[in-house]
C-alpha atoms as a PDB file:
ATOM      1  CA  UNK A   1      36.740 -31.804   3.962  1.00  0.00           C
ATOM      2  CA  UNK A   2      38.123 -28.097   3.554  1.00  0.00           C
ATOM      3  CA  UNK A   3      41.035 -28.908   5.425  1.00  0.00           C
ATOM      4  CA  UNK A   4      41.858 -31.748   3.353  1.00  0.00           C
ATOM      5  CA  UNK A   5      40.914 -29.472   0.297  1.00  0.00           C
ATOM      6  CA  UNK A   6      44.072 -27.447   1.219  1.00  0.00           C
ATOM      7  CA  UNK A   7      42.716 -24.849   3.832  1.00  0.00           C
ATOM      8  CA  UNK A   8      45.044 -23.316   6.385  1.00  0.00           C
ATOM      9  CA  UNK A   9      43.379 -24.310   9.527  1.00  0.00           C
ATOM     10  CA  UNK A  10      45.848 -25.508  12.003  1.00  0.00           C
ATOM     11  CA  UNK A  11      47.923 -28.322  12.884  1.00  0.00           C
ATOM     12  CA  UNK A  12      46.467 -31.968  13.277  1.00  0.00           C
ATOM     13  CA  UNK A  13      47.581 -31.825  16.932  1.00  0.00           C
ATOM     14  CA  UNK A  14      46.038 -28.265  17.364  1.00  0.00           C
ATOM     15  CA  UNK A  15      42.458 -30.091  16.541  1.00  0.00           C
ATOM     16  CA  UNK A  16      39.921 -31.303  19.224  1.00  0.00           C
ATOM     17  CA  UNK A  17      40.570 -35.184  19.085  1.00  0.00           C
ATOM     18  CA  UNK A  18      37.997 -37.857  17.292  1.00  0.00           C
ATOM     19  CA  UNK A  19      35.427 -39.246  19.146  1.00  0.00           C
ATOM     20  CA  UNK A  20      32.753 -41.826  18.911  1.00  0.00           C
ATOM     21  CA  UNK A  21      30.258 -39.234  17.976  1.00  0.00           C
ATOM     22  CA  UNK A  22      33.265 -37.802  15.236  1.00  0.00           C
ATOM     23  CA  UNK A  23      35.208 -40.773  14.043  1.00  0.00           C
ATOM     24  CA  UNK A  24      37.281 -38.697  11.753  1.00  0.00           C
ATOM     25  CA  UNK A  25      37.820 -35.553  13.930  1.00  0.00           C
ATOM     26  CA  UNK A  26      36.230 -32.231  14.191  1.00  0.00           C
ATOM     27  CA  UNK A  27      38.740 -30.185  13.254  1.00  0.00           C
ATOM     28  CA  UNK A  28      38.023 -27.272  15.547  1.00  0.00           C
ATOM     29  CA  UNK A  29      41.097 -25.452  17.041  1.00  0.00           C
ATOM     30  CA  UNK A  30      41.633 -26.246  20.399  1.00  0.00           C
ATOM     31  CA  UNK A  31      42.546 -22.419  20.830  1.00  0.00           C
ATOM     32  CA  UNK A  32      39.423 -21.266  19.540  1.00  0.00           C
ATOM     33  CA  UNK A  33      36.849 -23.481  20.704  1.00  0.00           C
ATOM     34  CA  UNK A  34      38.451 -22.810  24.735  1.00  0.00           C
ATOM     35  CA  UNK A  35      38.023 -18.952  24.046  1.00  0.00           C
ATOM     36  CA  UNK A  36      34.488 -19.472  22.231  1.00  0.00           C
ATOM     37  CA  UNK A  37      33.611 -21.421  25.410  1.00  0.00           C
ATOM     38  CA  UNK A  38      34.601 -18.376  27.527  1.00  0.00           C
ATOM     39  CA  UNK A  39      32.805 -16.034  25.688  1.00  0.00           C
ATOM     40  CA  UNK A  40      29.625 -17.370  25.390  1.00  0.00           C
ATOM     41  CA  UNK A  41      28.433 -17.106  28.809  1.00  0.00           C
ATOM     42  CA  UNK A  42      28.781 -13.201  28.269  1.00  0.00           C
ATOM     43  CA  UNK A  43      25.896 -13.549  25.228  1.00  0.00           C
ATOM     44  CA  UNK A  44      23.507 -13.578  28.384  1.00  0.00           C
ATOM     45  CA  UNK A  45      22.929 -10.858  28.532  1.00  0.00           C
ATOM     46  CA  UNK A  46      23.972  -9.250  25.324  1.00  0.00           C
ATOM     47  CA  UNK A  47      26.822  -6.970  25.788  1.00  0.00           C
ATOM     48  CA  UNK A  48      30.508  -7.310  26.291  1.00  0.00           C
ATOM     49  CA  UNK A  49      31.760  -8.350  29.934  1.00  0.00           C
ATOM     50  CA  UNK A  50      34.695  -7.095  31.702  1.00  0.00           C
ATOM     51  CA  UNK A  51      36.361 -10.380  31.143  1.00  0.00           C
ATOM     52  CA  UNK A  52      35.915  -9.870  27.311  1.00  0.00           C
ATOM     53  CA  UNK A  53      36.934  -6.825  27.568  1.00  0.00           C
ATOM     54  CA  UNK A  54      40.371  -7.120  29.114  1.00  0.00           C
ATOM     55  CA  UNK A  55      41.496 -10.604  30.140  1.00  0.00           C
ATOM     56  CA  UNK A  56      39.896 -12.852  26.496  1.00  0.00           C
ATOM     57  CA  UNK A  57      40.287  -9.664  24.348  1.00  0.00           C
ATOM     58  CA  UNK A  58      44.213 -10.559  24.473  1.00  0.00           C
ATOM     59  CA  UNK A  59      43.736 -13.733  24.474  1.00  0.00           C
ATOM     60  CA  UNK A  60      41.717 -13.590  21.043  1.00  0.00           C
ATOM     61  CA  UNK A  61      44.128 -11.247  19.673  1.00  0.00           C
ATOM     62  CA  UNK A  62      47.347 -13.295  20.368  1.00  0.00           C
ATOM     63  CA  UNK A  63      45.065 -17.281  18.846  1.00  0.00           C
ATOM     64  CA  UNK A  64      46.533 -18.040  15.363  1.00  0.00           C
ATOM     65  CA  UNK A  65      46.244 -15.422  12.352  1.00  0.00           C
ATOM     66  CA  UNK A  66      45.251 -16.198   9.180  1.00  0.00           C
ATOM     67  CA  UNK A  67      43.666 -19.197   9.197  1.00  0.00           C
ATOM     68  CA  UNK A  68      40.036 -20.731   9.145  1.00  0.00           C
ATOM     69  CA  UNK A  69      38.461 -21.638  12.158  1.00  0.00           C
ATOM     70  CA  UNK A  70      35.377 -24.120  12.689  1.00  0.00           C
ATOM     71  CA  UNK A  71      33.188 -23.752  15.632  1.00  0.00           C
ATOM     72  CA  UNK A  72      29.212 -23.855  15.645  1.00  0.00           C
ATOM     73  CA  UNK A  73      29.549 -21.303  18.763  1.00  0.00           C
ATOM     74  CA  UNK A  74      30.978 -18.096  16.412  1.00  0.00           C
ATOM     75  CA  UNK A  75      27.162 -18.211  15.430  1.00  0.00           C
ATOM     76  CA  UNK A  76      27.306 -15.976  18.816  1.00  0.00           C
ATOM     77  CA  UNK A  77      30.709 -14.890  19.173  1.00  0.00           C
ATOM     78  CA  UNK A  78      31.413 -13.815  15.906  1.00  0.00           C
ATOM     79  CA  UNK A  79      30.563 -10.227  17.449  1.00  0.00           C
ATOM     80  CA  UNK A  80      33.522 -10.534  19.598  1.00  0.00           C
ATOM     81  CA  UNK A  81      36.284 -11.690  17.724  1.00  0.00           C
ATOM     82  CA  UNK A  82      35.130  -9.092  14.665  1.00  0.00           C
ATOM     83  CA  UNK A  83      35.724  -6.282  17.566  1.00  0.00           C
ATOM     84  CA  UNK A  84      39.879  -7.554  18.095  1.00  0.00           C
ATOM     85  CA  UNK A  85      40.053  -9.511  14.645  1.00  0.00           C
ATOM     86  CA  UNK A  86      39.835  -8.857  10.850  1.00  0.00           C
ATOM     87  CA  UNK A  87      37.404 -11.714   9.124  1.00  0.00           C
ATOM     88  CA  UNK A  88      37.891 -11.711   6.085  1.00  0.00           C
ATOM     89  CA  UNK A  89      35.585 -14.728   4.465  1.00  0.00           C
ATOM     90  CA  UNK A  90      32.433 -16.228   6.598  1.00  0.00           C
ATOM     91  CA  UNK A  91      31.169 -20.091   5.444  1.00  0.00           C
ATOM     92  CA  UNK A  92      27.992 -21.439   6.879  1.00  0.00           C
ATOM     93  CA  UNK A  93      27.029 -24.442   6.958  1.00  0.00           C
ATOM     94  CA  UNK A  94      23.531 -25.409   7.892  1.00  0.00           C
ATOM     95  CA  UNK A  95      21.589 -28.682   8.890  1.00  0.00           C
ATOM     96  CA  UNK A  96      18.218 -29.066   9.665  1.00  0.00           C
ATOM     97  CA  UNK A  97      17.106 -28.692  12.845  1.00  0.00           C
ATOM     98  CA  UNK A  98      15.115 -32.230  12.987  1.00  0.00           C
ATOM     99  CA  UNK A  99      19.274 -33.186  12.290  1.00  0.00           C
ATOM    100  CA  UNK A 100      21.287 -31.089  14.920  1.00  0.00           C
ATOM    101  CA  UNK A 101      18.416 -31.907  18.036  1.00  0.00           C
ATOM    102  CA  UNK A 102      19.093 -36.025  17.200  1.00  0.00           C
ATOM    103  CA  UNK A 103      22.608 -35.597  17.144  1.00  0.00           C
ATOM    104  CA  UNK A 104      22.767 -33.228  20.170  1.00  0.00           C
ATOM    105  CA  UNK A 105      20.088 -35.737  21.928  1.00  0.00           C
ATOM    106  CA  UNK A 106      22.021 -39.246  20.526  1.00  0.00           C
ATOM    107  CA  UNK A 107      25.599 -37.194  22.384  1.00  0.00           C
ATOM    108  CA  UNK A 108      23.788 -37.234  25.921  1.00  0.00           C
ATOM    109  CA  UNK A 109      23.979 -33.314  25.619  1.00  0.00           C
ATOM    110  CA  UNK A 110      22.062 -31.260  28.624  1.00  0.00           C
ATOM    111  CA  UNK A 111      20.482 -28.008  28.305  1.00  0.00           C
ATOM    112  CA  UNK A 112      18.282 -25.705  30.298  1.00  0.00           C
ATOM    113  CA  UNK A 113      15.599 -25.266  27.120  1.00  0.00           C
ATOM    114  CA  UNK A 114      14.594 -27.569  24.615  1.00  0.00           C
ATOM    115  CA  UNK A 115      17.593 -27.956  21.493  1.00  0.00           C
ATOM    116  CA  UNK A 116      14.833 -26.489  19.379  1.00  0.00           C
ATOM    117  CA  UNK A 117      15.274 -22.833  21.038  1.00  0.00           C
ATOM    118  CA  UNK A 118      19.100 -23.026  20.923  1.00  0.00           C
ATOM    119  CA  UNK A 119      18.825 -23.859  17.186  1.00  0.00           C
ATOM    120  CA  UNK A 120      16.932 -21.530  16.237  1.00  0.00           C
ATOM    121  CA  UNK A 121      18.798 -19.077  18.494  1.00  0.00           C
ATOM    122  CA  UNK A 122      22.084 -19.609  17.592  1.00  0.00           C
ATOM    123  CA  UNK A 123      20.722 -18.840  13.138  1.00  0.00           C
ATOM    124  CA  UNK A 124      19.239 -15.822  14.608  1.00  0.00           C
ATOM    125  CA  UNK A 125      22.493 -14.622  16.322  1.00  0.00           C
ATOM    126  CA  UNK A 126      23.930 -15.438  13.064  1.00  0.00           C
ATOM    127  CA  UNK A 127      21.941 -13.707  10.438  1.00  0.00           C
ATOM    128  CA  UNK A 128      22.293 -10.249  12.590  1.00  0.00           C
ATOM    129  CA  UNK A 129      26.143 -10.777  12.371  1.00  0.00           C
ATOM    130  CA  UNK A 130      25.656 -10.800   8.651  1.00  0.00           C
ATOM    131  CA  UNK A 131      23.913  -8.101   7.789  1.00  0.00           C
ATOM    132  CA  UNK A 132      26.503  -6.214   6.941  1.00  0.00           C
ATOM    133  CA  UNK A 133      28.801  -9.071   5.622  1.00  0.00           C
ATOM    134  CA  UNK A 134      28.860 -11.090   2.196  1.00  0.00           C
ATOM    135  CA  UNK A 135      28.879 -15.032   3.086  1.00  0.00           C
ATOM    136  CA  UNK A 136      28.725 -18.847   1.306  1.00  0.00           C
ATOM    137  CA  UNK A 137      26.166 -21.175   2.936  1.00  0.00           C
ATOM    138  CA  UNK A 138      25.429 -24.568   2.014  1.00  0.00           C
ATOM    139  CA  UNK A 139      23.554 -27.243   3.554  1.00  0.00           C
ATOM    140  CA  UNK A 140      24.694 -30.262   5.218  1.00  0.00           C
ATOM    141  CA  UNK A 141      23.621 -32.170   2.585  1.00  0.00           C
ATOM    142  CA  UNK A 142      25.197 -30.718  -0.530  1.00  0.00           C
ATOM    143  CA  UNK A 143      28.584 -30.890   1.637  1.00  0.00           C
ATOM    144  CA  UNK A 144      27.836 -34.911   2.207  1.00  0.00           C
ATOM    145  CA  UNK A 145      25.564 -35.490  -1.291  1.00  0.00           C
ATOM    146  CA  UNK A 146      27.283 -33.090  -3.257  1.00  0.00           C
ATOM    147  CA  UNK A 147      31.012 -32.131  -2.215  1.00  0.00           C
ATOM    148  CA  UNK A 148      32.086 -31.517  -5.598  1.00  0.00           C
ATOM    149  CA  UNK A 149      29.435 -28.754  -6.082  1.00  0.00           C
ATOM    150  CA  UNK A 150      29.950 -27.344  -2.323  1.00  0.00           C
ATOM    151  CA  UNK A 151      34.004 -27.168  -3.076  1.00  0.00           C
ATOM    152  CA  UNK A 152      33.483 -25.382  -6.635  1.00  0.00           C
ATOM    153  CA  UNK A 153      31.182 -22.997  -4.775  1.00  0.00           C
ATOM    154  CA  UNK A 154      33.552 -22.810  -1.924  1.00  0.00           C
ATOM    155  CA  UNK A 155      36.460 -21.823  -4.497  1.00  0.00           C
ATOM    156  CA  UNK A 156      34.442 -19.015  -6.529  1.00  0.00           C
ATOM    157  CA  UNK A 157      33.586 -17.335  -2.688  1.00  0.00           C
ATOM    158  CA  UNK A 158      37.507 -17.320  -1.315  1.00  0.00           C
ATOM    159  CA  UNK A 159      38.799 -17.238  -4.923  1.00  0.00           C
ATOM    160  CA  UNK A 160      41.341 -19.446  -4.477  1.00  0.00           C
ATOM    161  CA  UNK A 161      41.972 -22.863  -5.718  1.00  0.00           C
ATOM    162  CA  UNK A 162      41.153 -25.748  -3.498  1.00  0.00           C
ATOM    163  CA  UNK A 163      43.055 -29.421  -4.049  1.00  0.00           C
ATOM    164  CA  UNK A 164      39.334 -31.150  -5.343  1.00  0.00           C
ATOM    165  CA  UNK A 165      41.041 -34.394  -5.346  1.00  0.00           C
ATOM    166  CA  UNK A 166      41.897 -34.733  -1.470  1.00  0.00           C
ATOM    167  CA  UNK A 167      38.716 -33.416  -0.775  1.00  0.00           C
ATOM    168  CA  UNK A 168      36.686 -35.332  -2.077  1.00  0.00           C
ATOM    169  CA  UNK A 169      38.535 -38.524  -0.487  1.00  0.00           C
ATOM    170  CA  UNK A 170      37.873 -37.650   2.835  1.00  0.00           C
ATOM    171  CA  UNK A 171      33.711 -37.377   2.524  1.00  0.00           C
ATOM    172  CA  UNK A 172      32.294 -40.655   3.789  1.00  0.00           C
ATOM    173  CA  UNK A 173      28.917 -40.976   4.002  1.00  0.00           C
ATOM    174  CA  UNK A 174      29.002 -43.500   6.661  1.00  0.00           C
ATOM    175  CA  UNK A 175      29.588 -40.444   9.048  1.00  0.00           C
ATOM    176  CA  UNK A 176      25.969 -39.205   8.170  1.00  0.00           C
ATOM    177  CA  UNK A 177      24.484 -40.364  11.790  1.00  0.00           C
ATOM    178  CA  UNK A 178      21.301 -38.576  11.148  1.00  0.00           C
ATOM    179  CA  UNK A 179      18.643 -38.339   8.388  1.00  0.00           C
ATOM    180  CA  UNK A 180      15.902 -35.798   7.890  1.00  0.00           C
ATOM    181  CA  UNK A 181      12.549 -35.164   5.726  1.00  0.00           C
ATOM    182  CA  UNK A 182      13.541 -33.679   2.569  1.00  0.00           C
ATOM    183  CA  UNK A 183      10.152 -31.993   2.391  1.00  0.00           C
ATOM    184  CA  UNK A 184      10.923 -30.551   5.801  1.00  0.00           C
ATOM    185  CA  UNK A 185      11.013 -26.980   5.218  1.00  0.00           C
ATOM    186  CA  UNK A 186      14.137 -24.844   6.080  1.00  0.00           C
ATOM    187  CA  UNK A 187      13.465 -21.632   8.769  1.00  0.00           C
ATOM    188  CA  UNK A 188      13.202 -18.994   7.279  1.00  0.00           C
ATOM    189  CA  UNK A 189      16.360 -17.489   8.688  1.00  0.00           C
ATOM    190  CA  UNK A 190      18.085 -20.525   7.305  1.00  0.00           C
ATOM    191  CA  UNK A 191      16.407 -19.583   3.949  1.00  0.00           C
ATOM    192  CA  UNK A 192      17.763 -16.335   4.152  1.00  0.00           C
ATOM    193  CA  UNK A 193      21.125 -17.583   4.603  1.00  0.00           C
ATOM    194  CA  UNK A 194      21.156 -20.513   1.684  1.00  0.00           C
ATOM    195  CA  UNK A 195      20.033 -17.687  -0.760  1.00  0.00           C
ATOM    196  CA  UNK A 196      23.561 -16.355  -0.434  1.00  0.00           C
ATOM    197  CA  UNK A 197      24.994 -15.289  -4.293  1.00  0.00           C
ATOM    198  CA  UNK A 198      27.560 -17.873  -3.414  1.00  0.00           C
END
């Protein structure tokens, strides 16, 4: 939706390609996610590698400039790329867990611990990165339910106008493969997030 809202974020061709899981695309940057991939390894433990240090630190400071970049894995490699890059504007957006452990379950996804723990991981890892940073978070479901609401907030955080129209046209809820309780409660360090001022 941003990207069709007018975003810089790459080239079509510079996206990871649709899938059957993604009919319409990702739109992460093939650049990005490969690095992200690389440097998540080095969250175990927590502390910059060698490899980050040299070899990837180029590499992250030669991916595209000033654009925005999508990728559920800067929820733990934000750290990095803030040590070789200037981020300027952060956007979260959060589904409920119930949500993310289907859709990682329905893709065939493997794991060493239960989805639950890498969930909640991964907002933890987050709201540490952004304690010293302002942000705009909005659920899942305002930016399916909602978009027009989600893009006007999304325009007062990078103040800058966003094309509404085009937008809007791409949301299909169709692509909404999984459903969760409303009364399911948020974590609380998803709470903390969605009471962002934007």
């Amino acid at each position: 939706m941003l990207f069709h809202s007018g975003l810089p974020m790459g080239r079509i061709e510079d996206f990871l390609k649709a899938n059957p899981n993604n009919e319409k695309g990702f739109y992460e940057h093939k650049t990005f996610v490969a690095l992200n991939r690389r440097l998540v390894p080095s969250t175990w433990p927590d502390k910059l590698t060698e490899e980050v240090e040299s070899n990837l630190g180029v590499e992250m400071n030669k991916a595209p400039h000033g654009i925005m970049v999508k990728d559920p894995r800067f929820c733990l490699t934000l750290r990095y790329w803030r040590h070789y890059r200037s981020i300027d504007k952060i956007i979260v957006v959060l589904r409920k867990p119930t949500e993310c452990v289907a859709s990682l379950t329905k893709r065939g996804d493997k794991a060493d611990k239960p989805f639950e723990w890498y969930y909640s991981f991964y907002l933890s890892s987050l709201c540490i990165e952004l304690e010293d940073r302002d942000w705009c978070a909005l659920s899942y479901d305002e930016m399916i339910e909602e978009p027009s609401s989600a893009l006007s907030r999304i325009e007062q955080y990078l103040e800058r106008p966003l094309n509404v129209k085009e937008g809007l046209a791409f949301v299909d809820l169709r692509l909404r493969h999984q459903y969760s309780n409303r009364s399911c409660p948020w974590p609380e360090p998803a709470r903390r997030l969605l009471d962002s001022p934007f």
